[in-house]
C-alpha atoms as a PDB file:
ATOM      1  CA  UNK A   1       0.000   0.000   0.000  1.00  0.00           C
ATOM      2  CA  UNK A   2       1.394   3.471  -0.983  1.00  0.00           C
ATOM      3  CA  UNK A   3       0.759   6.793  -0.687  1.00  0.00           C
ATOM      4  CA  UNK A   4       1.855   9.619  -2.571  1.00  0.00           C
ATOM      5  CA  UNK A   5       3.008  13.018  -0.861  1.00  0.00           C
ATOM      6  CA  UNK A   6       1.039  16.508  -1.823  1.00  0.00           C
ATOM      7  CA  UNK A   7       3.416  18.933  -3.129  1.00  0.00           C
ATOM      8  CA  UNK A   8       4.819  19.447  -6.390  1.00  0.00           C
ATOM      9  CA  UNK A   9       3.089  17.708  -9.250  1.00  0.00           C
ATOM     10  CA  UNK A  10       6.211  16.857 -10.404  1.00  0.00           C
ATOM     11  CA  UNK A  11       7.473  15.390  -7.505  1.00  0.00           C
ATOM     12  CA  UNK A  12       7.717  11.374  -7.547  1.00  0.00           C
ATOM     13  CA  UNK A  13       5.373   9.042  -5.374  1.00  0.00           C
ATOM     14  CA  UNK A  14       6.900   8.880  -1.921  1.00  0.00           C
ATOM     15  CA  UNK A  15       6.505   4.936  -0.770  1.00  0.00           C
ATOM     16  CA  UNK A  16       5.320   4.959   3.234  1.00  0.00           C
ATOM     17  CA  UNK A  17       3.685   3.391   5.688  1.00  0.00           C
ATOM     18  CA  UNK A  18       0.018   4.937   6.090  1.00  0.00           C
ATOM     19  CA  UNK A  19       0.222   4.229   9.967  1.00  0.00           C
ATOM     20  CA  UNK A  20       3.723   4.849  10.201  1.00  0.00           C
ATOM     21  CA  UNK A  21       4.902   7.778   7.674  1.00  0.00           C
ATOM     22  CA  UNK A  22       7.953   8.865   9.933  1.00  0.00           C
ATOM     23  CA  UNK A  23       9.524   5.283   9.807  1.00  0.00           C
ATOM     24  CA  UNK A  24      12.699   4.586   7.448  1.00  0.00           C
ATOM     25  CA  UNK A  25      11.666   1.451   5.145  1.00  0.00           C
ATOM     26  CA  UNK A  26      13.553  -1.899   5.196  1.00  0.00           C
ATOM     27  CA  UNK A  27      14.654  -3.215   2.139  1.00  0.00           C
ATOM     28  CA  UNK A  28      14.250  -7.045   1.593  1.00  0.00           C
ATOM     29  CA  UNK A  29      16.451  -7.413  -1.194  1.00  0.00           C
ATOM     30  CA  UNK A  30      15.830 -11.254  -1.716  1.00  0.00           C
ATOM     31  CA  UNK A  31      12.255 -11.094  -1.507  1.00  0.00           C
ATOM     32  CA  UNK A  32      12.052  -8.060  -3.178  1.00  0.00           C
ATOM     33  CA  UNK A  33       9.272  -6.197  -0.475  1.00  0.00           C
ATOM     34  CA  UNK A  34       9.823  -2.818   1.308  1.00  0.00           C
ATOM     35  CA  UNK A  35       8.351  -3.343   5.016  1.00  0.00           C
ATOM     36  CA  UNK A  36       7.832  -0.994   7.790  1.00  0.00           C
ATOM     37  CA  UNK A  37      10.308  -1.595  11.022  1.00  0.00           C
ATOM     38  CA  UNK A  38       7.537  -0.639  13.575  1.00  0.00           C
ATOM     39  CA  UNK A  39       4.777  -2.910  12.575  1.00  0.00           C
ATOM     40  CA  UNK A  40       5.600  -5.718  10.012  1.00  0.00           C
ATOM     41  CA  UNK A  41       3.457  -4.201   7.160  1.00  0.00           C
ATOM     42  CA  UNK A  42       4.699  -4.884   3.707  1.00  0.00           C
ATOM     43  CA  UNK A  43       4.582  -1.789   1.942  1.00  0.00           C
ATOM     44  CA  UNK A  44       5.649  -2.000  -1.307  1.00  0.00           C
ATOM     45  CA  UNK A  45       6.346  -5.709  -3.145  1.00  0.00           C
ATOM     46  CA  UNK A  46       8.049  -6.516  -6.148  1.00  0.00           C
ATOM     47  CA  UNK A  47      10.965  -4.166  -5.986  1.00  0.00           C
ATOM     48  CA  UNK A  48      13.605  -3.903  -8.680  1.00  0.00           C
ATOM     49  CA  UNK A  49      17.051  -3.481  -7.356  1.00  0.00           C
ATOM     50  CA  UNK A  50      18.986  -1.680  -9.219  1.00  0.00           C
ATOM     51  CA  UNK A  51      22.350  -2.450  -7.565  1.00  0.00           C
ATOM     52  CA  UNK A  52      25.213  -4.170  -9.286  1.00  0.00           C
ATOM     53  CA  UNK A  53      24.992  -8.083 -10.517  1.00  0.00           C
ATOM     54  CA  UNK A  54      28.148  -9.370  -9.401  1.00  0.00           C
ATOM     55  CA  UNK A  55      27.895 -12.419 -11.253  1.00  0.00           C
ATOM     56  CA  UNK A  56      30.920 -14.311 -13.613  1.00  0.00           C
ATOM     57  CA  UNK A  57      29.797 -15.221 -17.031  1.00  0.00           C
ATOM     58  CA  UNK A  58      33.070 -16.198 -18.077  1.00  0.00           C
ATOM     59  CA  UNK A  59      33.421 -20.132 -18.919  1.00  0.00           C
ATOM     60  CA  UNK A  60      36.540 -20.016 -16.447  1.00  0.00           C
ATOM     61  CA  UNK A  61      34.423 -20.305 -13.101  1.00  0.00           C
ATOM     62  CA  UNK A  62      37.458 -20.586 -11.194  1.00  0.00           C
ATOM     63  CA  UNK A  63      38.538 -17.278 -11.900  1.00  0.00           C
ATOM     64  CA  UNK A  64      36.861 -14.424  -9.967  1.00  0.00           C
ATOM     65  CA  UNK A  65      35.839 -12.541 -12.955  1.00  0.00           C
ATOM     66  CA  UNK A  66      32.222 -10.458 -11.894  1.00  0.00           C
ATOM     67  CA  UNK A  67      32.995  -8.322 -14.643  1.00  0.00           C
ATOM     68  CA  UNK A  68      30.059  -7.748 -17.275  1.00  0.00           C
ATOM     69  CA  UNK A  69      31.332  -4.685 -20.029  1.00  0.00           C
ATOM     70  CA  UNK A  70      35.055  -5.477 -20.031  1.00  0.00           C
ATOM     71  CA  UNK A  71      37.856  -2.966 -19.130  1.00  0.00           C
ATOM     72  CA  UNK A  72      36.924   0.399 -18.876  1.00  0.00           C
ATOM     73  CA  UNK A  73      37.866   2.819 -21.871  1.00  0.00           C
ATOM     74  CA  UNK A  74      41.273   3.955 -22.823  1.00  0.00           C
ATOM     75  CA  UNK A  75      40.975   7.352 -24.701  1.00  0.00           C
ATOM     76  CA  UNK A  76      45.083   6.784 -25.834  1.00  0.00           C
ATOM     77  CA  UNK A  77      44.141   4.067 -28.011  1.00  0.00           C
ATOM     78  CA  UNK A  78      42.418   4.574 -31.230  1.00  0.00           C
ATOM     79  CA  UNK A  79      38.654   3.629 -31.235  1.00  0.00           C
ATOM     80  CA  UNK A  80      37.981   4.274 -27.395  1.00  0.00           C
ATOM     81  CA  UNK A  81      39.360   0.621 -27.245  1.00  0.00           C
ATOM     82  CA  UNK A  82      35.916  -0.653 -27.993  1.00  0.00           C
ATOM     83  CA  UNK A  83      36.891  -4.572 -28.975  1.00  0.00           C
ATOM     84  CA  UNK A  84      35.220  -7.590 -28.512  1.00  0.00           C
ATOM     85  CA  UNK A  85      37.408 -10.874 -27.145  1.00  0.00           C
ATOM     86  CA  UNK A  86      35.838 -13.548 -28.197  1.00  0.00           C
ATOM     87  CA  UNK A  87      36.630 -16.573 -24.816  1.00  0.00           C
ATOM     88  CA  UNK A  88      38.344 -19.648 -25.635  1.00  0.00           C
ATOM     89  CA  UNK A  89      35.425 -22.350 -26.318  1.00  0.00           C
ATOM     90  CA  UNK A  90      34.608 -25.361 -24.064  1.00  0.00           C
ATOM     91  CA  UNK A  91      31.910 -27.362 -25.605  1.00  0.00           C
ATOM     92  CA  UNK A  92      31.401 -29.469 -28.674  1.00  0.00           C
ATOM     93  CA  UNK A  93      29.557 -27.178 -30.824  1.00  0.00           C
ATOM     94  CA  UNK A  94      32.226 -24.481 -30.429  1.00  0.00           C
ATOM     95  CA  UNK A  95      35.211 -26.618 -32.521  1.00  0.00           C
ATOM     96  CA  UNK A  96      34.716 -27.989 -36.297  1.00  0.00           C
ATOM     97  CA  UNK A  97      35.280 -31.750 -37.429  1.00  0.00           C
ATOM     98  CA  UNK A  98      38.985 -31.463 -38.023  1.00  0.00           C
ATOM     99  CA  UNK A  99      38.922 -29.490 -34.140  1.00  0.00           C
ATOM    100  CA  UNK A 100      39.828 -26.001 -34.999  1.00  0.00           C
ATOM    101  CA  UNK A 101      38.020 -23.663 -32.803  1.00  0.00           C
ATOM    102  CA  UNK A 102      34.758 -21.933 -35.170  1.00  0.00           C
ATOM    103  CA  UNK A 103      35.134 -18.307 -33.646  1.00  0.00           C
ATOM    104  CA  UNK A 104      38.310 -16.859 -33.473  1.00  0.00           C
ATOM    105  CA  UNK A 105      39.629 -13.403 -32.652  1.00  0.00           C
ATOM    106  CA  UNK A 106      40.238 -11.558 -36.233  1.00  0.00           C
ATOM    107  CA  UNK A 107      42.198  -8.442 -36.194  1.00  0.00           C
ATOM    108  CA  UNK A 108      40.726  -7.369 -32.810  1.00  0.00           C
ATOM    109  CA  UNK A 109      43.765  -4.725 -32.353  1.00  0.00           C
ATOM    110  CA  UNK A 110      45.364  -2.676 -34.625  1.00  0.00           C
ATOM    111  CA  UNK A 111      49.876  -2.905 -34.196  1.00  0.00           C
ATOM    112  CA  UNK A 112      49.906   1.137 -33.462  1.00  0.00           C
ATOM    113  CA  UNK A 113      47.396   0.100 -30.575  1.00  0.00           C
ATOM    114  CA  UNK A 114      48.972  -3.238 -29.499  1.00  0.00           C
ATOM    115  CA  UNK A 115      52.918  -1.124 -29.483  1.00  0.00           C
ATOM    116  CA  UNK A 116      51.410   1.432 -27.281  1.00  0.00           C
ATOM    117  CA  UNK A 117      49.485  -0.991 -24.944  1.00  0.00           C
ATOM    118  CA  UNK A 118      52.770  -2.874 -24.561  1.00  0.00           C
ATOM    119  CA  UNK A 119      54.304   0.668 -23.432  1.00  0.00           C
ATOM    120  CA  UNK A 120      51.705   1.588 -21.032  1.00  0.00           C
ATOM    121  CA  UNK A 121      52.535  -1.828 -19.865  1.00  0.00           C
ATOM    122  CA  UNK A 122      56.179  -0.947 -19.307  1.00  0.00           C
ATOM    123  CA  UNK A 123      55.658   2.508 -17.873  1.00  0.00           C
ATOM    124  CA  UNK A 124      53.237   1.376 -15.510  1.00  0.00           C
ATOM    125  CA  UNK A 125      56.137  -1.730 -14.474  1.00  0.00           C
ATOM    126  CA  UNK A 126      58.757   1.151 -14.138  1.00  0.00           C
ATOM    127  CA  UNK A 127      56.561   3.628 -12.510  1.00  0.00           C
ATOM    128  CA  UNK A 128      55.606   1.108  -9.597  1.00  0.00           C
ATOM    129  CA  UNK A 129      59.080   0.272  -8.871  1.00  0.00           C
ATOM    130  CA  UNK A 130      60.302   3.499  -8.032  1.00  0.00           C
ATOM    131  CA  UNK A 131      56.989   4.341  -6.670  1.00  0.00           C
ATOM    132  CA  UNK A 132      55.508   6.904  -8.470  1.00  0.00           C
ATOM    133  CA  UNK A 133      51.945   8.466  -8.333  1.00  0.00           C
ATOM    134  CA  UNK A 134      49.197   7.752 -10.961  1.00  0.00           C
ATOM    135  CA  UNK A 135      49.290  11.268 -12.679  1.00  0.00           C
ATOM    136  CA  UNK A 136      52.867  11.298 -13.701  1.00  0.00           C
ATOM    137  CA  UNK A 137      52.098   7.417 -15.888  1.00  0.00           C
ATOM    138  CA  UNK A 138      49.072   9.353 -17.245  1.00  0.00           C
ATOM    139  CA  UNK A 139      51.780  12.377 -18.046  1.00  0.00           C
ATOM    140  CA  UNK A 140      53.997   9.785 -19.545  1.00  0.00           C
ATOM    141  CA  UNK A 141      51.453   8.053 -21.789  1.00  0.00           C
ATOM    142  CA  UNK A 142      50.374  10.901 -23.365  1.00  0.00           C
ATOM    143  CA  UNK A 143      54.025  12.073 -24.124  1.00  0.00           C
ATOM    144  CA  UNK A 144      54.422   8.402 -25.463  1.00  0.00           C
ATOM    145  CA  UNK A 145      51.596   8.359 -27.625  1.00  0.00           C
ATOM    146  CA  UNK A 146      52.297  12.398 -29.024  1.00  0.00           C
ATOM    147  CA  UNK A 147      56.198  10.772 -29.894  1.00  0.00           C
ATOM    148  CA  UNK A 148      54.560   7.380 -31.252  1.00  0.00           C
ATOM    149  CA  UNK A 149      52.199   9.023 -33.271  1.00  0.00           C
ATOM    150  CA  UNK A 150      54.515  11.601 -34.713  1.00  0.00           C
ATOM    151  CA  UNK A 151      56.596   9.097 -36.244  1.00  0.00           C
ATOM    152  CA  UNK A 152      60.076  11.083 -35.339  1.00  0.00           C
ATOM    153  CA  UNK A 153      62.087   9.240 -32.887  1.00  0.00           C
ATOM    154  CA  UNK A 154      61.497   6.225 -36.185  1.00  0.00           C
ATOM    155  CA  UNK A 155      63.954   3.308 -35.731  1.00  0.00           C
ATOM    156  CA  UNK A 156      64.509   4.175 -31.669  1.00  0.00           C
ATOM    157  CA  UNK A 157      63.247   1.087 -29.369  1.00  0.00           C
ATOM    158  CA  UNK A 158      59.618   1.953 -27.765  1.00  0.00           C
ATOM    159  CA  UNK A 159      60.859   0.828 -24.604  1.00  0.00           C
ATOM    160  CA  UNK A 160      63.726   3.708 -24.344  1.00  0.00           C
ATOM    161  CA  UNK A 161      61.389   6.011 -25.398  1.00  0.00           C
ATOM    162  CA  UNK A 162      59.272   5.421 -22.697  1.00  0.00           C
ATOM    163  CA  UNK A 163      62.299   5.446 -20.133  1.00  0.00           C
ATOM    164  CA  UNK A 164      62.656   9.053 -21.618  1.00  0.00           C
ATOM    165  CA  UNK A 165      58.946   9.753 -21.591  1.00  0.00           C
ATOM    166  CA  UNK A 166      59.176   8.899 -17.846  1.00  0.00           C
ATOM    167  CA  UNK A 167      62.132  10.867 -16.992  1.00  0.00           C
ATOM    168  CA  UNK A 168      60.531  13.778 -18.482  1.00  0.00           C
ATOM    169  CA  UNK A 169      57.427  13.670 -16.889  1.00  0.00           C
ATOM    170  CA  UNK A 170      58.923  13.833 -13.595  1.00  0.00           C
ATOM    171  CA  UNK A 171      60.934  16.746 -14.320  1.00  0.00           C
ATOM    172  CA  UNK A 172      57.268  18.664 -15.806  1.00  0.00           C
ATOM    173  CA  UNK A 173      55.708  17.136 -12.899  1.00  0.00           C
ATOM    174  CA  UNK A 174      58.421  18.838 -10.127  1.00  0.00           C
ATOM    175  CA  UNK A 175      59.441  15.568  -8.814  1.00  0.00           C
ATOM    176  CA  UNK A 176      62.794  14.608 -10.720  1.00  0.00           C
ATOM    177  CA  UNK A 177      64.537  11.496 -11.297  1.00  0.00           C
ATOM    178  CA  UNK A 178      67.956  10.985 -12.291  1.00  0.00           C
ATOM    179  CA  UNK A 179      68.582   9.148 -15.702  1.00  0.00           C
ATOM    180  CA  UNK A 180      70.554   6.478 -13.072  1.00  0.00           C
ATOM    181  CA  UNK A 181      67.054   5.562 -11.329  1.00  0.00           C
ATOM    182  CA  UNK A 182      65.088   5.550 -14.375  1.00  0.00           C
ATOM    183  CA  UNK A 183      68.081   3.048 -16.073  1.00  0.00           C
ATOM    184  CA  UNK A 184      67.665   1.426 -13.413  1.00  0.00           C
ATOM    185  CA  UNK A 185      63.996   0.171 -13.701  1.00  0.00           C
ATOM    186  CA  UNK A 186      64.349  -0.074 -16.996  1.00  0.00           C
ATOM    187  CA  UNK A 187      66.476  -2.273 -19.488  1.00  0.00           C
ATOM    188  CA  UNK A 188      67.940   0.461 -21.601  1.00  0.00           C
ATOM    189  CA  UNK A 189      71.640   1.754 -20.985  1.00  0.00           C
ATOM    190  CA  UNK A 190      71.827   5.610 -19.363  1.00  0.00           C
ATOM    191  CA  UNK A 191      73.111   6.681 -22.969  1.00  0.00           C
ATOM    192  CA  UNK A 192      70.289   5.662 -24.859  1.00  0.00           C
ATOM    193  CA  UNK A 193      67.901   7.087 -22.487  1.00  0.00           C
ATOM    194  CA  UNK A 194      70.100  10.531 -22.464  1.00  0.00           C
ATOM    195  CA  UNK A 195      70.093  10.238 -26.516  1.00  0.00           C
ATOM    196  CA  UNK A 196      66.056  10.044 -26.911  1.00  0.00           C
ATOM    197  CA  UNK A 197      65.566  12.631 -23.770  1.00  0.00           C
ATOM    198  CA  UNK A 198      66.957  15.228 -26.207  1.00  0.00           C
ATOM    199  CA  UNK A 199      65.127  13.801 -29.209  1.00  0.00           C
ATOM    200  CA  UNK A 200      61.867  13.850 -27.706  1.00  0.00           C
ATOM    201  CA  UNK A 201      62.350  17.503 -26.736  1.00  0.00           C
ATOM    202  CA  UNK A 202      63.086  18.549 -29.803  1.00  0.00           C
ATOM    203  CA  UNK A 203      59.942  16.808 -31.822  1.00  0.00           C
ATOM    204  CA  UNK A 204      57.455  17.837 -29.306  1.00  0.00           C
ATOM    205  CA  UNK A 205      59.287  21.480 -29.067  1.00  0.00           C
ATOM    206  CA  UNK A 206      58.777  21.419 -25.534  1.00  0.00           C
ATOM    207  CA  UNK A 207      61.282  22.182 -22.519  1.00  0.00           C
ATOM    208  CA  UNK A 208      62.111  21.179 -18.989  1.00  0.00           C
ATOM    209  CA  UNK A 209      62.665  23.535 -15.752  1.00  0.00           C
ATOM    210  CA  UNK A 210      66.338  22.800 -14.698  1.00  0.00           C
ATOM    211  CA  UNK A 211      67.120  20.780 -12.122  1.00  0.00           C
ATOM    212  CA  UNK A 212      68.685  22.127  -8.736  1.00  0.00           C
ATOM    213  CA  UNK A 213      70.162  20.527  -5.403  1.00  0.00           C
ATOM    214  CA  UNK A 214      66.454  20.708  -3.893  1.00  0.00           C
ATOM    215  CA  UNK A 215      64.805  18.965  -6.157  1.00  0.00           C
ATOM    216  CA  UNK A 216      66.456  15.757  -4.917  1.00  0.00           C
ATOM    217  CA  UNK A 217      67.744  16.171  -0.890  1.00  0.00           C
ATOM    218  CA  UNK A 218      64.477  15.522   1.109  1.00  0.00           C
ATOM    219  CA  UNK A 219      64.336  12.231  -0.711  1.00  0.00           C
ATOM    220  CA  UNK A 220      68.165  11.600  -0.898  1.00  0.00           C
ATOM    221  CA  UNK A 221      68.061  12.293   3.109  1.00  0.00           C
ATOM    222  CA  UNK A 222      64.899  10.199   3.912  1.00  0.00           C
ATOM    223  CA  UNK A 223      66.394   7.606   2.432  1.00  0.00           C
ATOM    224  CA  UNK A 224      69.431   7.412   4.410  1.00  0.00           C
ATOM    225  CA  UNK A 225      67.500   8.050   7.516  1.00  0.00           C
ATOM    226  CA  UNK A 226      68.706  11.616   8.304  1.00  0.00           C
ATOM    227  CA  UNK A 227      66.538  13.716  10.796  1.00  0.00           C
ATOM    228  CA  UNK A 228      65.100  17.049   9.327  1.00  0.00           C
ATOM    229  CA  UNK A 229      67.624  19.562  10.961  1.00  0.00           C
ATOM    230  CA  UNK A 230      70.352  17.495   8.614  1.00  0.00           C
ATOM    231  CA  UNK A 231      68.157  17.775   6.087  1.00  0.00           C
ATOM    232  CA  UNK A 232      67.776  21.307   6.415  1.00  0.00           C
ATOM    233  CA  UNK A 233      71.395  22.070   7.158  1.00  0.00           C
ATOM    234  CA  UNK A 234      72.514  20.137   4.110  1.00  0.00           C
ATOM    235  CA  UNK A 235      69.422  22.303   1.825  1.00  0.00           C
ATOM    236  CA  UNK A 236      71.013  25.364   2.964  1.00  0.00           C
ATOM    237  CA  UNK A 237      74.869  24.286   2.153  1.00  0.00           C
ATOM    238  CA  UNK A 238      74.061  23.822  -1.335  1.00  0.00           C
ATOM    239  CA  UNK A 239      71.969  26.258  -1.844  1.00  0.00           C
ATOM    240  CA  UNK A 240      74.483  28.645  -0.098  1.00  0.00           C
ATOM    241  CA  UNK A 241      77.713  26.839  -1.978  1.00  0.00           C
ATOM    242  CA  UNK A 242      76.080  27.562  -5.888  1.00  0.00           C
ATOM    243  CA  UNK A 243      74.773  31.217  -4.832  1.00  0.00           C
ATOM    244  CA  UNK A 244      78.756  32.021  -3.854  1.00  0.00           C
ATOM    245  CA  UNK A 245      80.157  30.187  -6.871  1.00  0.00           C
ATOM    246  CA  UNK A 246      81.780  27.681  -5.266  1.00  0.00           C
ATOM    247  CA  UNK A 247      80.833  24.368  -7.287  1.00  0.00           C
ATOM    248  CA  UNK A 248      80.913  26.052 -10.799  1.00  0.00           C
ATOM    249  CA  UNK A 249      80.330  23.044 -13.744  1.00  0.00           C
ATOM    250  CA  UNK A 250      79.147  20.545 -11.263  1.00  0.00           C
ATOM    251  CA  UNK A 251      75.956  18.904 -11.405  1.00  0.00           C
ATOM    252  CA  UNK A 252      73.214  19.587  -8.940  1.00  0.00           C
ATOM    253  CA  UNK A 253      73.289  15.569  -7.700  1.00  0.00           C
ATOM    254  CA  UNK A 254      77.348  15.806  -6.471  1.00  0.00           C
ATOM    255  CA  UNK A 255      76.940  19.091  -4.925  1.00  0.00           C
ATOM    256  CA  UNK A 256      73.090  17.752  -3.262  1.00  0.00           C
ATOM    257  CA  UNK A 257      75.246  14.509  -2.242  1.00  0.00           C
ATOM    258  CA  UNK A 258      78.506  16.409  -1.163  1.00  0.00           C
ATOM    259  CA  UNK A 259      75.661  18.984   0.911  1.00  0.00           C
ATOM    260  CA  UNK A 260      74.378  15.736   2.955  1.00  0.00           C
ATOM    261  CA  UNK A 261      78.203  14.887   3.803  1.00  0.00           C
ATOM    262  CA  UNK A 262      79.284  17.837   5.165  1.00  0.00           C
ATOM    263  CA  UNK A 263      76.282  18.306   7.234  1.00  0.00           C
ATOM    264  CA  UNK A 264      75.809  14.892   8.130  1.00  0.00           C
ATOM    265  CA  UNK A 265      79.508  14.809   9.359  1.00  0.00           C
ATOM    266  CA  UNK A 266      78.965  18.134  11.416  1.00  0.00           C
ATOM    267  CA  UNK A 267      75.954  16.511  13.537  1.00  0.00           C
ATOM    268  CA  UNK A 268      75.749  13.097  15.665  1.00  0.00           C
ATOM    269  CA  UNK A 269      73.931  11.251  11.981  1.00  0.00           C
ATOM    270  CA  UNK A 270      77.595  10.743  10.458  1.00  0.00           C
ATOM    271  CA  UNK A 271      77.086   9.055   7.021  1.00  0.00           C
ATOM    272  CA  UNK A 272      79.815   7.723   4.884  1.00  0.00           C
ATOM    273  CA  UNK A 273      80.594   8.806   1.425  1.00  0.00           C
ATOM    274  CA  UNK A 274      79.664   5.290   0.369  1.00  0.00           C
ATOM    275  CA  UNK A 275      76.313   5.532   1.624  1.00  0.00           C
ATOM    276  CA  UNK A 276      75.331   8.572   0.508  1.00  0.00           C
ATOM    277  CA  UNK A 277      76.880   7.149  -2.887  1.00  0.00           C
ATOM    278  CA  UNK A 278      75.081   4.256  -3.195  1.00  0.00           C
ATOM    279  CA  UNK A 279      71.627   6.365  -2.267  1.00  0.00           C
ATOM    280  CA  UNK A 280      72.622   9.640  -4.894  1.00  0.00           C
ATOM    281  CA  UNK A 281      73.796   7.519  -7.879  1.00  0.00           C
ATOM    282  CA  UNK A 282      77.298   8.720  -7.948  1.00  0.00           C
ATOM    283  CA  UNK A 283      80.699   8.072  -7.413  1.00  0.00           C
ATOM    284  CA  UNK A 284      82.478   8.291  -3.980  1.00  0.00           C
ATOM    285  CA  UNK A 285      85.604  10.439  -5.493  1.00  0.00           C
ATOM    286  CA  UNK A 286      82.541  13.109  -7.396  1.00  0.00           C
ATOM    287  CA  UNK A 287      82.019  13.415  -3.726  1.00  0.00           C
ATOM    288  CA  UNK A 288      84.959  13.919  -2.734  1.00  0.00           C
ATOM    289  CA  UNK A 289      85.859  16.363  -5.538  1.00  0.00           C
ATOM    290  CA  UNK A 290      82.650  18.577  -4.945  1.00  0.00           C
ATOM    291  CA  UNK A 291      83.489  18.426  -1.281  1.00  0.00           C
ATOM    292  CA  UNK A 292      86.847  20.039  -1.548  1.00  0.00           C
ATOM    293  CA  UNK A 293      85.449  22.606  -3.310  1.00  0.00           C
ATOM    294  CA  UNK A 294      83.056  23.725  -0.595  1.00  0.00           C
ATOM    295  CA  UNK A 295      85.221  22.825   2.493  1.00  0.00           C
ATOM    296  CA  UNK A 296      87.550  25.912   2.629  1.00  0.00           C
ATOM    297  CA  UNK A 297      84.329  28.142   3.011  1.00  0.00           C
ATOM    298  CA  UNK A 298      82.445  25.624   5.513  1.00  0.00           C
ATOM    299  CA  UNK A 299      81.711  28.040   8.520  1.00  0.00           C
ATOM    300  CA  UNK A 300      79.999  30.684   6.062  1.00  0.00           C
ATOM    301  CA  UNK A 301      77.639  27.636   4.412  1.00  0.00           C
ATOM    302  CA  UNK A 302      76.193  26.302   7.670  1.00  0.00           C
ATOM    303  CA  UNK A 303      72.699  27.909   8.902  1.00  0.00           C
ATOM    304  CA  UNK A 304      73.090  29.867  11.674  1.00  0.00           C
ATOM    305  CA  UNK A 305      70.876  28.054  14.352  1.00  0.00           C
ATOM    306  CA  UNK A 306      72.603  25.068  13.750  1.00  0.00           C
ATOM    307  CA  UNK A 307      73.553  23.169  16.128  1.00  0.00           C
ATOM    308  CA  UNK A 308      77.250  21.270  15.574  1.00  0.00           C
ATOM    309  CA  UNK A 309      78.386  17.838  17.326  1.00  0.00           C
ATOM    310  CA  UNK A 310      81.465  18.500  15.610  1.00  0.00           C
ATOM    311  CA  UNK A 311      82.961  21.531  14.976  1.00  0.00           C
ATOM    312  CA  UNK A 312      83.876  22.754  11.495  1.00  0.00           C
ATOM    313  CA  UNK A 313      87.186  23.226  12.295  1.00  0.00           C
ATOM    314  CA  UNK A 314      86.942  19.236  12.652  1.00  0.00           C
ATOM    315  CA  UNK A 315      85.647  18.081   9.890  1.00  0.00           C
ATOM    316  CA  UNK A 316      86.799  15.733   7.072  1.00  0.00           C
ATOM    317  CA  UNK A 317      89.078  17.365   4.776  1.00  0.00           C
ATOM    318  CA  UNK A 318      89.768  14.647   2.358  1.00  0.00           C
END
């Protein structure tokens, strides 16, 4: 029994209990009634629910597949990616006399579409191992499929383009890699990666914001377990060393690493060259070299509130 609500005309029919109007409906889903929770009455019978029908229809019932439309849409592949898989048949009727299956899969993706797939593939592989968020894969796909499309990096492998793809979407997405970390998720050598970096800046005519020593030392310190006045000590020392013109030529990484060093050495969190090495990508003597530069200035690159375990007069000279 049901009564409709005065109001609007346009309004739709409210479903309630005539004796209780205030009361919030149950929902029996299986037997499809809507009944009253102060006095039993069924209200309303025969109910569609409109929820989801998480039921497998695929002939593999072991695999947990409640899936009814597919995947959803990719708007990088051409068509919207709207192809039908036909499933591997089971039954008699689905194979001829001589046993070759009747309905096969015919040209259900094009090779442009099946190259980039594979890509996404591998960016989304080397994304997840150096943990990187979901917009900078979308970032690199589309840069993938603008170079793919374009035709101009012709007779380069699609896997080192995407390394490149994915180095340069950090750097537009302000959180760098260096070409070390991306080589190292990847299976292209550093020099290849380098060599289609500069190609793919040059077909797509876009650029990159330089990188500097800040762009890597929160993560370069986190990862060797450095507390945040370190941190912040080591931020200013670089900062402080390329403003005087101290570390002229040398790239942002060995003066970042050589930054962490010093002020790692000056406070009770003493790290070794090696480790800071092995965590920055570079060599203990670019360390070493980028350190000697700095160290005869050392008491004008420290902040001023901080505090020393050892004194600067004390530290490593190397």
């Amino acid at each position: 029994m049901a009564s409709t609500s005065r109001g609007d005309a346009l309004a739709l029919p409210r479903v309630q209990c005539p004796n209780h109007p205030d009361s919030i409906l149950v929902e029996d889903y299986r037997a499809g009634d809507m009944i009253c929770p102060d006095c039993g009455l069924v209200v309303g019978d025969r109910v569609i629910d409109v929820g989801s029908e998480w039921r497998t229809f695929s002939n593999e019932k072991a695999l947990k597949d409640p899936s009814r439309v597919g995947d959803a849409q990719n708007p990088l592949l051409n068509g919207g990616d709207l192809t039908t898989m036909i499933g591997k048949g089971t039954g008699a009727a689905s194979f001829d006399e001589f046993g070759n299956s009747k309905y096969q899969n015919r040209r259900t993706m094009s090779s442009s579409d099946r190259a980039m797939l594979n890509a996404f593939k591998e960016i989304s592989t080397m994304a997840d191992r150096i943990n990187l968020p979901r917009n900078i894969i979308d970032r690199t796909n589309n840069l993938f499929k603008q170079v793919y499309e374009q035709k101009s990096l012709k007779g380069r492998a699609n896997d080192a383009i995407a390394s490149a793809c994915l180095y340069i979407a950090c750097r537009q997405e302000g959180v760098p890699r260096t070409f070390k970390e991306i080589c190292a998720v990847s299976r292209i050598s550093k020099k290849e990666i380098g060599r289609c970096f500069k190609l793919i800046l040059k077909a797509l005519e876009t650029s990159v914001d330089l990188i500097t020593t800040g762009d890597f030392m929160s993560r370069f310190c986190s990862n060797l377990g450095l507390p945040k006045q370190v941190q912040m000590a080591a931020t200013f020392i670089a900062r402080k060393a390329v403003e005087l013109d101290l570390v002229p030529g040398r790239s942002p990484i060995s003066v970042a690493a050589a930054a962490i060093y010093m002020a790692s050495q000056a406070s009770a969190e003493k790290k070794t060259q090696k480790e800071i090495g092995d965590i920055a990508g570079v060599a203990d003597v670019t360390i070493r070299q980028s350190y000697r530069l700095i160290y005869p200035r050392a008491a004008e690159l420290f902040p001023p509130d901080f505090k020393f375990d050892t004194p600067v007069d004390k530290l490593p000279q190397l």
